[in-house]
Protein backbone atom coordinates (compact mmCIF):
# COMPACT_ATOMS: atom_id res chain seq x y z
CA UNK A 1 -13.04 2.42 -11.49
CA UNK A 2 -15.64 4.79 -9.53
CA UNK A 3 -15.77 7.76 -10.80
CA UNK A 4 -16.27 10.65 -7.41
CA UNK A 5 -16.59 13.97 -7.94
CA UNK A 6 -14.02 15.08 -4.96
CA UNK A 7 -10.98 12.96 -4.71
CA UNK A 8 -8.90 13.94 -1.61
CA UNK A 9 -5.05 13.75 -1.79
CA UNK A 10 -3.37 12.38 1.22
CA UNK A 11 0.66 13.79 1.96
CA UNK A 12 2.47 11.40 3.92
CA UNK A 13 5.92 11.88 4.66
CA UNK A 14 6.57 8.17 3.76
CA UNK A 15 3.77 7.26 0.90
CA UNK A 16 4.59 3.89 0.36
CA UNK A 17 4.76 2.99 4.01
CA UNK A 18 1.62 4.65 4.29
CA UNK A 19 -0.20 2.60 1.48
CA UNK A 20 0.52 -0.94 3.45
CA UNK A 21 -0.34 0.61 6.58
CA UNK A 22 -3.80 2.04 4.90
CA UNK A 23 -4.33 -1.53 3.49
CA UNK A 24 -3.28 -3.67 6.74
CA UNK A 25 -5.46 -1.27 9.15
CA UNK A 26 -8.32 0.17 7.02
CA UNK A 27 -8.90 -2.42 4.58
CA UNK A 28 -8.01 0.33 1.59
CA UNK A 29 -6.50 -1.44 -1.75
CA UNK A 30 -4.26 0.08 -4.49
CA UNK A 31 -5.87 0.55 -7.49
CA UNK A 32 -3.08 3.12 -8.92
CA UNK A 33 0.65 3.27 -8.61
CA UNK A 34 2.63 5.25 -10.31
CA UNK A 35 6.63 5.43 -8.99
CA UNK A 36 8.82 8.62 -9.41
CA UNK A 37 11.68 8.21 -11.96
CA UNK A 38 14.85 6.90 -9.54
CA UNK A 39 12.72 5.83 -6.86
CA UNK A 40 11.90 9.71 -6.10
CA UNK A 41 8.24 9.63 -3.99
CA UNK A 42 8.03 13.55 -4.23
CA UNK A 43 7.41 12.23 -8.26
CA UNK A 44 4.93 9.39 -7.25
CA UNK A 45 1.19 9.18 -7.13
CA UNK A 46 -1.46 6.84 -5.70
CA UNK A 47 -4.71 5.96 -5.89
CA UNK A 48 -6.88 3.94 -3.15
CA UNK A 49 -10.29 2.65 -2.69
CA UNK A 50 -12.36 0.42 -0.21
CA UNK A 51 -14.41 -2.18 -1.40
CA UNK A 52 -13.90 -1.33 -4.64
CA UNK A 53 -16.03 2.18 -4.15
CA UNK A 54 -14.13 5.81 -3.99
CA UNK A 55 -10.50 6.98 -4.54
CA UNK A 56 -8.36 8.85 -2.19
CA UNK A 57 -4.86 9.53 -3.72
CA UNK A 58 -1.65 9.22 -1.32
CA UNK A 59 1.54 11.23 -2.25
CA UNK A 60 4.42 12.71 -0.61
CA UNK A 61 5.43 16.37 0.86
CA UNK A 62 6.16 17.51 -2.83
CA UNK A 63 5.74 20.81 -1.84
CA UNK A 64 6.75 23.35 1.12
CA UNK A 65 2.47 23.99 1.43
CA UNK A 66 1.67 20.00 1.38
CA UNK A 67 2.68 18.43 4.75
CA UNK A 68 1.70 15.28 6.39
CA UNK A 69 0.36 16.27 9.70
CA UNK A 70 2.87 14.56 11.63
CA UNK A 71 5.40 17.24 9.96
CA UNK A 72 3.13 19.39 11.33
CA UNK A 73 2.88 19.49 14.46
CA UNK A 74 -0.10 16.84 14.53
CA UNK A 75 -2.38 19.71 12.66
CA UNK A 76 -5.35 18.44 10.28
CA UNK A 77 -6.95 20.86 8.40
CA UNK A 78 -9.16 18.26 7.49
CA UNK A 79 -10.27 15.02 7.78
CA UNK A 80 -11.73 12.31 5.49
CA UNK A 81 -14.86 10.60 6.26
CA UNK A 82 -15.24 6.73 4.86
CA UNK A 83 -18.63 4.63 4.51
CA UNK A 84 -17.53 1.27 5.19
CA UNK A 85 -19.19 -2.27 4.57
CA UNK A 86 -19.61 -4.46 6.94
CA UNK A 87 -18.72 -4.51 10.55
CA UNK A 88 -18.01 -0.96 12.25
CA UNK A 89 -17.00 -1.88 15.55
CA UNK A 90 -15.05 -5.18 13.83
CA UNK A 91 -13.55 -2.59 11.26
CA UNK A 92 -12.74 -0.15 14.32
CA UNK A 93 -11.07 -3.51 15.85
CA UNK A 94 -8.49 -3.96 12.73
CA UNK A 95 -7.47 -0.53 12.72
CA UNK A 96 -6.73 -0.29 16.98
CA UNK A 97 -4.60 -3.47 16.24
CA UNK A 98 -2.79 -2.42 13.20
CA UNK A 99 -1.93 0.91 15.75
CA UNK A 100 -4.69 3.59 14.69
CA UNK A 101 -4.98 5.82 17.19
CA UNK A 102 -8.71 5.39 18.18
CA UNK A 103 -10.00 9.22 19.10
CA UNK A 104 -13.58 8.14 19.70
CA UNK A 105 -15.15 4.79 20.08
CA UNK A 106 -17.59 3.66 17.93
CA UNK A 107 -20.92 4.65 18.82
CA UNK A 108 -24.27 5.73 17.36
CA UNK A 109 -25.44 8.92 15.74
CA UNK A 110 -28.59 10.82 16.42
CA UNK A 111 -28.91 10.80 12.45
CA UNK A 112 -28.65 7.44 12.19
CA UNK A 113 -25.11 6.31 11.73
CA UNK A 114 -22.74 4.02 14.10
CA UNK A 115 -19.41 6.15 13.75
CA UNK A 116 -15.76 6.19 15.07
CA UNK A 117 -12.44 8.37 14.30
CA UNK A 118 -9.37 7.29 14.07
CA UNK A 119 -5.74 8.93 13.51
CA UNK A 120 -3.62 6.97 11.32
CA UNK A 121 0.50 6.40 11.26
CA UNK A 122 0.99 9.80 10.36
CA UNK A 123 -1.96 11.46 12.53
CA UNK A 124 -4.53 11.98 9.83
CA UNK A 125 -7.93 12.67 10.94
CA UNK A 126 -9.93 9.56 9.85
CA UNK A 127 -13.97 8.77 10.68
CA UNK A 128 -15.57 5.52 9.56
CA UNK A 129 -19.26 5.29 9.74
CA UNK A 130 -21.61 2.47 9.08
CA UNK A 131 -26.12 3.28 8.84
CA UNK A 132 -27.48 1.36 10.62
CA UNK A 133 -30.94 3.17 11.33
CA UNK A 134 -33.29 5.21 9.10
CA UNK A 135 -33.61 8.53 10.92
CA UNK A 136 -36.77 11.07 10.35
CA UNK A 137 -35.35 14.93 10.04
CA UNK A 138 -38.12 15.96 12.53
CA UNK A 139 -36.80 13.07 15.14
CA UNK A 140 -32.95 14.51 14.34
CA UNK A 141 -34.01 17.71 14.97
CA UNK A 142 -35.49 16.96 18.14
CA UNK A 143 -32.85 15.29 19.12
CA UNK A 144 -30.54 18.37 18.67
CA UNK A 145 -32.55 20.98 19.70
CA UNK A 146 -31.96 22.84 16.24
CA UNK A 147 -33.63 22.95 12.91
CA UNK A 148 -31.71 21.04 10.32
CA UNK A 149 -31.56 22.64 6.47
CA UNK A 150 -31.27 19.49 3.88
CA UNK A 151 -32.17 18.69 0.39
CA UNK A 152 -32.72 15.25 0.34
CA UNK A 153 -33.97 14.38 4.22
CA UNK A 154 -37.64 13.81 4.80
């Protein structure tokens, strides 16, 4: 199993629905499930990965302050950001026709990086991103107009 440093954890009002629809339109797999004693999903935990790399956990609205977005209102306050193999715009594809809501077409970064967003079935804030160019900080920078502060960018 990989072994992240920050796991997010999903709420969805209906986790198990949510794991097939993860798997069907994002390519994600189970790689934990753990069911609440008499079926209870408030009790239940899961774990998800793509291609075998990170975890995300899914779980329910066990508690008043964890909400799936659609319970509120359609508010994110944040979204998760996914590396994926392959295809992009194929990947982008799958997840229109499995009913993502696609907020922005795929289309490349000035650092380098084809991207897209998504919402998912419950209106989480999803972005999938593919490199497909080595970018120079100096040429990103120009591109924005601003200085850019980063460890690890020549």
């Amino acid at each position: 199993m990989d072994n992240p440093t920050f796991v997010p954890a999903l709420s969805y009002r209906d986790p198990k629905a949510a794991l097939a629809w993860l798997e069907h339109a994002f390519g994600f797999e189970t790689t934990m499930a753990i069911e609440g004693a008499d079926g209870d999903v408030t009790t239940s935990h899961y774990e998800m990965a793509l291609a075998g790399q990170g975890r995300i956990m899914v779980g329910a609205e066990w508690a008043e302050w964890t909400k799936s977005p659609l319970s509120a209102g359609g508010v994110n306050t944040q979204s998760l950001h996914v590396e994926v193999p392959g295809d992009l715009d194929e990947h982008c594809e799958r997840a229109r026709a499995a009913g993502a809501v696609i907020v922005r077409e795929p289309e490349d970064q000035f650092y380098g990086d084809r991207v897209y967003q998504a919402l998912d079935l419950e209106q989480h804030n999803w972005s999938f991103s593919v490199h497909v160019r080595d970018v120079a900080r100096a040429d990103a920078e120009e591109a924005i107009g601003a200085k850019i502060e980063a460890k690890n960018w020549a």
